[in-house]
Each structure stands twice: as C-alpha cells, then as structure tokens.
Protein backbone atom coordinates (compact mmCIF):
# COMPACT_ATOMS: atom_id res chain seq x y z
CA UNK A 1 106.51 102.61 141.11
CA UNK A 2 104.58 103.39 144.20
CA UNK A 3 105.91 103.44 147.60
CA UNK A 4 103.85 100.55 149.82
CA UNK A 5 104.83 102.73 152.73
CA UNK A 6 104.18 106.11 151.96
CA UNK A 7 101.84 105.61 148.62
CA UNK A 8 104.30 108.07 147.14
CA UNK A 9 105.00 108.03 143.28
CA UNK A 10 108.84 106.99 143.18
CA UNK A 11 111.10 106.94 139.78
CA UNK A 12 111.90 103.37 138.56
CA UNK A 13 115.80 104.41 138.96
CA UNK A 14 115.36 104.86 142.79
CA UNK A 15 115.95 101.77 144.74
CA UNK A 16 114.49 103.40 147.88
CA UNK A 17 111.48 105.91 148.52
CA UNK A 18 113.05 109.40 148.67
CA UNK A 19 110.35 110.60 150.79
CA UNK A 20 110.70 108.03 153.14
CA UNK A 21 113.64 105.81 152.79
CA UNK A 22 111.31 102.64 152.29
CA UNK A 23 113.30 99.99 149.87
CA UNK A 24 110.98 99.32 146.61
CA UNK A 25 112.65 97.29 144.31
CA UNK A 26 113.42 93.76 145.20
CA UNK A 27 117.14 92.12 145.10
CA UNK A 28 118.84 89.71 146.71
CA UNK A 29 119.84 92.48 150.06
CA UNK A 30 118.36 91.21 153.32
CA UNK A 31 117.00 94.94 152.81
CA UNK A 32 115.21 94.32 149.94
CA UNK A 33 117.97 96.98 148.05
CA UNK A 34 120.37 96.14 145.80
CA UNK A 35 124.02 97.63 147.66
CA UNK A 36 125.47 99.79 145.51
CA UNK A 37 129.41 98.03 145.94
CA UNK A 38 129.79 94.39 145.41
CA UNK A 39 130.86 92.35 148.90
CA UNK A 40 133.94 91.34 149.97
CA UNK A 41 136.09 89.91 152.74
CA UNK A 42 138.63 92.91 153.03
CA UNK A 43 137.02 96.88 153.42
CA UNK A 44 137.20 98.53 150.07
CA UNK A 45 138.84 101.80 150.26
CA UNK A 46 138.37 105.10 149.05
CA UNK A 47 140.78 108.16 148.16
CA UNK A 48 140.50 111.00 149.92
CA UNK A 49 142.54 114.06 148.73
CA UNK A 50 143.58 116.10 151.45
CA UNK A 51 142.45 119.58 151.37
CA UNK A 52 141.76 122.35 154.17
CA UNK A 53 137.27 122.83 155.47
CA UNK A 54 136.06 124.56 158.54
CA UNK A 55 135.13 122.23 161.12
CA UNK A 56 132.33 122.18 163.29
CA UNK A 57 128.83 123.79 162.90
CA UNK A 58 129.55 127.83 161.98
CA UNK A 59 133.19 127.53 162.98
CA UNK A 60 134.67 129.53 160.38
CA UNK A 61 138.42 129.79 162.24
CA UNK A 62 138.30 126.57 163.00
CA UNK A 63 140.57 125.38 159.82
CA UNK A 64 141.70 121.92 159.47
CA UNK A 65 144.45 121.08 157.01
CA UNK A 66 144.47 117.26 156.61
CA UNK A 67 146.80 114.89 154.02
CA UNK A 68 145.49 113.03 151.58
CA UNK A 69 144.27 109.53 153.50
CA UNK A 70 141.95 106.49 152.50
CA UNK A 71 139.02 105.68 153.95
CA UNK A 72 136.50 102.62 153.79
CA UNK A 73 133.66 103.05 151.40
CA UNK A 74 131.42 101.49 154.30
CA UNK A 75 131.12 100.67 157.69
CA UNK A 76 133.19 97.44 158.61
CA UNK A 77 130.57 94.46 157.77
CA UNK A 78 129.85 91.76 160.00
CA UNK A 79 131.60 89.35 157.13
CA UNK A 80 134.60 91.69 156.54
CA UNK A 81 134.79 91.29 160.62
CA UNK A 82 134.48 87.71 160.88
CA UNK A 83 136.71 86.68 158.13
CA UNK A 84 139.46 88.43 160.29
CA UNK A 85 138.53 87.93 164.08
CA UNK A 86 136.70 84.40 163.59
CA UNK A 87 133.74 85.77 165.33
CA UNK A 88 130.66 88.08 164.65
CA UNK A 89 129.51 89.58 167.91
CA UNK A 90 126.36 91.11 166.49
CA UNK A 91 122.98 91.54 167.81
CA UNK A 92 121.36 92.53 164.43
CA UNK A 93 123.02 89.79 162.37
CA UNK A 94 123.25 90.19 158.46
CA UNK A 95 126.64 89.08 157.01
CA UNK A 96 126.60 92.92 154.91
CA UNK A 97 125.18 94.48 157.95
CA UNK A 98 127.74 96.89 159.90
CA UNK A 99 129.78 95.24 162.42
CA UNK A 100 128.16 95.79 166.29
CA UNK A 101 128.87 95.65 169.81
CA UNK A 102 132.46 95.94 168.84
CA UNK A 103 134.25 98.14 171.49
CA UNK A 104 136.66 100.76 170.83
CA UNK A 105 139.94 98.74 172.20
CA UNK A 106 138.49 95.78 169.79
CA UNK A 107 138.19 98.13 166.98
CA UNK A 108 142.10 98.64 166.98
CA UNK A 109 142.86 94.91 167.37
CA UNK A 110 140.73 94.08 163.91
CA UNK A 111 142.67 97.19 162.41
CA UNK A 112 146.08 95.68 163.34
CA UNK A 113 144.83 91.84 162.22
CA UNK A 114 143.92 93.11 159.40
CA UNK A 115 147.08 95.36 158.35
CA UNK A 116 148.93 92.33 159.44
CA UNK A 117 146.87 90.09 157.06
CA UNK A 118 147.40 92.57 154.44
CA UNK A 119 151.10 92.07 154.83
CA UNK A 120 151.10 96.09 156.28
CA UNK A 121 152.88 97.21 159.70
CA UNK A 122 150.17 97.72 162.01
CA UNK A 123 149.96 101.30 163.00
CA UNK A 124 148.44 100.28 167.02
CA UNK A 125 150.68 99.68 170.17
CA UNK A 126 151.30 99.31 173.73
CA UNK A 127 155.32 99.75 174.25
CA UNK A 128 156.78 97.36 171.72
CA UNK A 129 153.53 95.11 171.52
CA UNK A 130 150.98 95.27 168.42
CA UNK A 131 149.50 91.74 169.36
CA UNK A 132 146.46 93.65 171.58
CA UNK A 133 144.59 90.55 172.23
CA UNK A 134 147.29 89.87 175.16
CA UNK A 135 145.65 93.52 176.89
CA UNK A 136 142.16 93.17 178.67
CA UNK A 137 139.80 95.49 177.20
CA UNK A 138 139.57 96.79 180.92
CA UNK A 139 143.00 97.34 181.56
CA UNK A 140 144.51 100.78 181.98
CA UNK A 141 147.46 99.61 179.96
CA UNK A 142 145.06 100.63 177.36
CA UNK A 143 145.59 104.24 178.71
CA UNK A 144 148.85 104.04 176.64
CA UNK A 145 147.73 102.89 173.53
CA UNK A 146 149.45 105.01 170.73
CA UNK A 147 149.14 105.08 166.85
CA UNK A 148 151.48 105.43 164.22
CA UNK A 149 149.90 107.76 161.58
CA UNK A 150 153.22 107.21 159.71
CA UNK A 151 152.40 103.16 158.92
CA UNK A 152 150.56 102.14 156.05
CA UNK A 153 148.28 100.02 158.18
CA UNK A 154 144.79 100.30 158.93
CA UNK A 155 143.22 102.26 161.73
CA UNK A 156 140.19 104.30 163.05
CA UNK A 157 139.91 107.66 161.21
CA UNK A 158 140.89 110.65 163.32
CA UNK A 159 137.59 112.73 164.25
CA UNK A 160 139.11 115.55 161.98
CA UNK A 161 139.36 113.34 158.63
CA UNK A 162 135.46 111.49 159.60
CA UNK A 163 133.98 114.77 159.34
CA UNK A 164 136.40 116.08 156.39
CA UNK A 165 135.00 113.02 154.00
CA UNK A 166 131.55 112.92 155.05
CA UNK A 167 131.25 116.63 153.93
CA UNK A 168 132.96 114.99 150.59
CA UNK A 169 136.51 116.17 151.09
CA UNK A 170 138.17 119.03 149.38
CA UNK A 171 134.99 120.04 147.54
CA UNK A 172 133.52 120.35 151.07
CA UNK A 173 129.65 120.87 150.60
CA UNK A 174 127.04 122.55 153.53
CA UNK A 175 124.73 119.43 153.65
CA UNK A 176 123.26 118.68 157.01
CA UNK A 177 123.92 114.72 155.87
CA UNK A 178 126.93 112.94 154.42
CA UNK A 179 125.20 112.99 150.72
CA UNK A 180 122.76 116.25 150.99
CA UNK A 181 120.14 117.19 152.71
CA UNK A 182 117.14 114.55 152.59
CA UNK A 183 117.74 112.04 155.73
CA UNK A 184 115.75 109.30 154.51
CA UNK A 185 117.89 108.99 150.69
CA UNK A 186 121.14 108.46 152.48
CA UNK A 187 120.87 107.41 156.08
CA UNK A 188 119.18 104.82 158.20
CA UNK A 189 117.55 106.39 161.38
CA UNK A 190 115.42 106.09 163.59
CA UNK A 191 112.35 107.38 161.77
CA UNK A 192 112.97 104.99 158.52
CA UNK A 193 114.84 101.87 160.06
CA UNK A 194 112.38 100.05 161.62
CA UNK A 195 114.36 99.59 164.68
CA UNK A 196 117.44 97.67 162.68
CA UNK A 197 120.31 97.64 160.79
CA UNK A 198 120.54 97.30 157.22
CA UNK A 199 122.90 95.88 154.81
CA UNK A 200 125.83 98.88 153.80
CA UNK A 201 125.55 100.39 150.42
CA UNK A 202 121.21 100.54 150.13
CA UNK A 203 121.74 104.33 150.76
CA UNK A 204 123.10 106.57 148.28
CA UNK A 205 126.76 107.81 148.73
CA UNK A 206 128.32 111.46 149.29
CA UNK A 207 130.45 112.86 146.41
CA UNK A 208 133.02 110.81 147.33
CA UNK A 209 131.59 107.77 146.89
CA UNK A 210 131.11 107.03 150.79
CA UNK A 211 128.35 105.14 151.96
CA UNK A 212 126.46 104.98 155.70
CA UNK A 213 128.59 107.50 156.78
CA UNK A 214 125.51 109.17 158.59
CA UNK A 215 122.97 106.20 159.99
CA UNK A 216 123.03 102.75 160.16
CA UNK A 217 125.60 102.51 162.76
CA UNK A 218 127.51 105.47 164.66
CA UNK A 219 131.61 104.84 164.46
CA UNK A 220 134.35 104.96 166.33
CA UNK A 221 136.50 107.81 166.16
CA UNK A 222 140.63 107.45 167.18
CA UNK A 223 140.24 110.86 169.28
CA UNK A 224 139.27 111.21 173.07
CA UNK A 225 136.51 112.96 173.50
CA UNK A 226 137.41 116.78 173.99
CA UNK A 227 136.57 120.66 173.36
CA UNK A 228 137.47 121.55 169.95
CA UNK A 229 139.86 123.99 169.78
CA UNK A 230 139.03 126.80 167.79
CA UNK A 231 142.26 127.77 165.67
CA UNK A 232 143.68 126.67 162.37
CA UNK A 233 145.51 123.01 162.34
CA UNK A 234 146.99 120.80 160.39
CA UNK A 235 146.70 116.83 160.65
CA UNK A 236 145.35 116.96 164.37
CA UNK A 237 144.87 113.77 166.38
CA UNK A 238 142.23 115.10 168.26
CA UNK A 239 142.64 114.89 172.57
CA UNK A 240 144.73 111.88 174.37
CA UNK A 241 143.18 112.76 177.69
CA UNK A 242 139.93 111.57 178.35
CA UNK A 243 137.86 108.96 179.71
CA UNK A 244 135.36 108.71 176.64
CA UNK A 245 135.99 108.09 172.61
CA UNK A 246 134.49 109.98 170.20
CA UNK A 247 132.05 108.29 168.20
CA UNK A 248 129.93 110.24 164.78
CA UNK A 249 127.26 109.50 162.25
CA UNK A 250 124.31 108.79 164.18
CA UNK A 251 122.59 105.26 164.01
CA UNK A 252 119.39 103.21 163.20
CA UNK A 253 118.14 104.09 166.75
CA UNK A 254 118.74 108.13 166.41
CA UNK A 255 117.30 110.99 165.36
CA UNK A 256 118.08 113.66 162.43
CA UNK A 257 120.17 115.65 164.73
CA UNK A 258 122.31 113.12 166.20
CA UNK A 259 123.19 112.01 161.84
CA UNK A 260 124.13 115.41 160.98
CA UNK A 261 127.92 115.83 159.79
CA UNK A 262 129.22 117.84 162.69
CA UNK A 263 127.15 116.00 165.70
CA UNK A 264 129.50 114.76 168.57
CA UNK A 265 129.59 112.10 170.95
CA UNK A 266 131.60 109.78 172.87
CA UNK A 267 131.44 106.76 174.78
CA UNK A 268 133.45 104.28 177.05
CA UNK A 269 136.25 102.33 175.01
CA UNK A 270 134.92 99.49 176.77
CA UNK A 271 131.01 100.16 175.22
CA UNK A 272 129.29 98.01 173.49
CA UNK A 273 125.70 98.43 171.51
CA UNK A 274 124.06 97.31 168.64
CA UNK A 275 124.05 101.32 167.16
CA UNK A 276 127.95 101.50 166.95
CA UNK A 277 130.29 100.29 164.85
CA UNK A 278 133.67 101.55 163.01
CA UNK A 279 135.29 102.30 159.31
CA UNK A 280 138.83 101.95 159.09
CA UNK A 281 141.42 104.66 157.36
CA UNK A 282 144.73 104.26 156.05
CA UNK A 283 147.64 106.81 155.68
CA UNK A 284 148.53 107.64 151.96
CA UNK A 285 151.92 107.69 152.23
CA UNK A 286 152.47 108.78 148.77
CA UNK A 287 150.05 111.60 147.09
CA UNK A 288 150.88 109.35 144.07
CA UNK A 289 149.03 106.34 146.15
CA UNK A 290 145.78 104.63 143.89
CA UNK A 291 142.63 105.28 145.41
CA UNK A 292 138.88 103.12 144.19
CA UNK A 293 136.26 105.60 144.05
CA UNK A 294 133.84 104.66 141.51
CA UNK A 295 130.85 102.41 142.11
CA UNK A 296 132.07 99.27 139.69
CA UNK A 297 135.81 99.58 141.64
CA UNK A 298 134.70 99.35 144.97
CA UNK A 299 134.05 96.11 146.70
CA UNK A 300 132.47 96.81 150.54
C-alpha cells in the first residue's frame, strides 16, 4: 500500500503509515483504523507487575519501588464516560474518542461512580463522604480530598505508576515514547493529528499492551504537582501540597517533547481542555489478582 499522505510504501499489516502516522486501511473507526481492543462500556484493565525503574530523565538514584497495580488499557472513552456520568462533555466528540474537558475533581467522581457501579468501595473522600457530586469543583473542601490506595476501587494512577507502565513496567525499556521510539506509530500529536482526537487503540501499544499512553489526550495524574525527590522510594503518592495536578502523555495539540515518557506538567484541578483527559488504576490487592493483557482479552 501507499501512503496518500506521505507517498510512502507501507506493509499491508500496518494499519497506519509508520513514517507519518497517516491511517491507510479503511474500517469502521471514525479514524479510518481498525482499534486494536474491542469497545466497551466499563475501562478494560491491564496487569501491571510491580517492579523497581529509575524515574525521571537520567535519574539513576531516583528508584521507585511500586506494587503490582492495574491500569486501563486506554484513555477513559467518551462512551465508557457517559454510560457512567449520563453526560459527554466533549469538544471533539467520537463515542471511542478519549474523554475531554473533564477536570481533575470530576475525574475522581467518575472513578468512585464507577467502583460503586462495579460493586467496589470507592477509594475517594472528603471526611466520611464518597458521594463528590455534593462538593463544588471550586470549593477548597476539595483541598482535603484523600485516597485510599488500600480499596479495590478505581482511581487516577499515581504519577510514579503512569510513568512505570508507559516505560512497560518491570521490563522497563529507554524509549523516548510509551511503545519505542517512532512518534508517529504510537502517538497522536500535533504533527500527525490534524488538530483532533482520534478513536483509542489506532496506535500501536507498549509491551504491556497499553495504548495512547503518549498522545491523543494528556491525563490526569493523582499527585500535586511537585519537585521530584531524588532518593529511592517505595509506593510514593507523589506531593499533597500544591495548587496544580500533574498531568503526562502529551496530546493531539503537542509536540514530540511534551509525549515523551518522563515530560511533566500540571494544571488547575478545576481545568478543562479538549487535550486532557484521564485512565483509571486499580490496587491489586492480591499478587495472585487476574490481569487482561492480550489484544483478544481486552475490551477498551
């Protein structure tokens, strides 16, 4: 096949242009690529054995020793978010699209719907409360917002274990990318998006079977934004002081840079845009715990 964008000569197993991330074989995706994981109305999940990486760009004492957790194969859809809120506040609309314009304080009530829909405790409070919706996003009540990484609810990943599985866990690799090294086979940026969205899943995965975790959207982190400490530590929750979130991955609207594995930001956890979205993680309360990891078990 041939490329329409590009003109470059692409293999017939490739779904995208390598070279420039253009989709080439038609499917029923609003992207014009088939997604790799069959949709669904609940986030399918991904094991994650816990293991110990350096984290950080060239931060070789900075060792983190995380648990084995789960973590969802994609971004949170725009379905998957609907089917639990009743709502889809997109801008870029596409029912396997990521999730948008979802704040950080509304990224923790979907987490706790949802754990409560599974039939899980929720792991988000405020004093005895884990119905959120009652707290304005504005309100400094949401100052004292705590999580409890002992439920076996849903919740945002830590920034520790988003950077631990997009460099593919315990087999921790020294790509730039979630996936390797070429942007435009795993990510959606701004040089190959064409100023959009696109459905989860048209990218290829990291070794762990993890999909958009660099482009498409950027995701909410758990962790204030902070210095990184540089020492050895095991499980951290990142800062609780702080008047930003951190947020990773890049988006449709960045460049390279901002998509690389170890790039930080952080915003308001009252902001809103059409470049950020979240994944949700779950404890593994028993190493024994099932995880889906393979392309015909997961359902995004």
């Amino acid at each position: 096949m041939v490329c329409s964008k590009c003109g470059a000569n692409v293999a017939e197993q490739f779904k995208f242009c390598p070279h420039c991330g253009t989709p080439v074989s038609g499917s029923s995706s609003g992207d014009g690529a088939a997604p790799a994981v069959q949709s669904s109305d609940i986030p399918g999940m991904v094991l994650v054995a816990g293991g110990t990486f350096p984290m950080g760009l060239n931060e070789v004492n900075r060792k983190i020793s995380l648990s084995t957790f789960e973590l969802g194969a994609t971004p949170v859809t725009q379905r998957q978010y609907e089917y639990i809120m009743g709502n889809n506040p997109s801008k870029l609309t596409g029912r396997d699209r990521p999730v948008e314009c979802v704040n950080w304080c509304e990224a923790l009530i979907y987490c706790n719907f949802l754990s409560i829909k599974e039939g899980m405790t929720p792991c988000f409070s405020i004093g005895n409360a884990t119905d959120l919706t009652k707290v304005d996003t504005r309100s400094p009540l949401w100052k004292r917002v705590v999580c409890n990484f002992t439920a076996n609810g849903y919740r945002l990943p830590t920034e520790a274990e988003w950077e631990y599985a997009a460099r593919g866990g315990k087999n921790t690799d020294i790509n730039q990318f979630a996936g390797g090294n070429n942007i435009d086979e795993v990510a959606w940026y701004g040089e190959n998006s064409n100023v959009s969205t696109h459905d989860v899943a048209t990218k290829k995965p990291n070794g762990l079977g993890l999909y958009d975790m660099c482009g498409n959207v950027a995701e909410w982190c758990w962790d204030c934004m902070g210095d990184l400490p540089i020492r050895a530590m095991t499980n951290p929750h990142g800062s609780n002081i702080g008047s930003l979130h951190v947020k990773r991955g890049g988006s449709w609207l960045d460049d390279a840079q901002q998509c690389t594995v170890y790039f930080r930001s952080g915003s308001a956890p009252t902001g809103k845009s059409s470049s950020l979205g979240f994944r949700v993680c779950r404890t593994v309360l028993e190493e024994s715990s099932g995880g889906k990891s393979s392309k015909e078990d997961v359902y995004i």
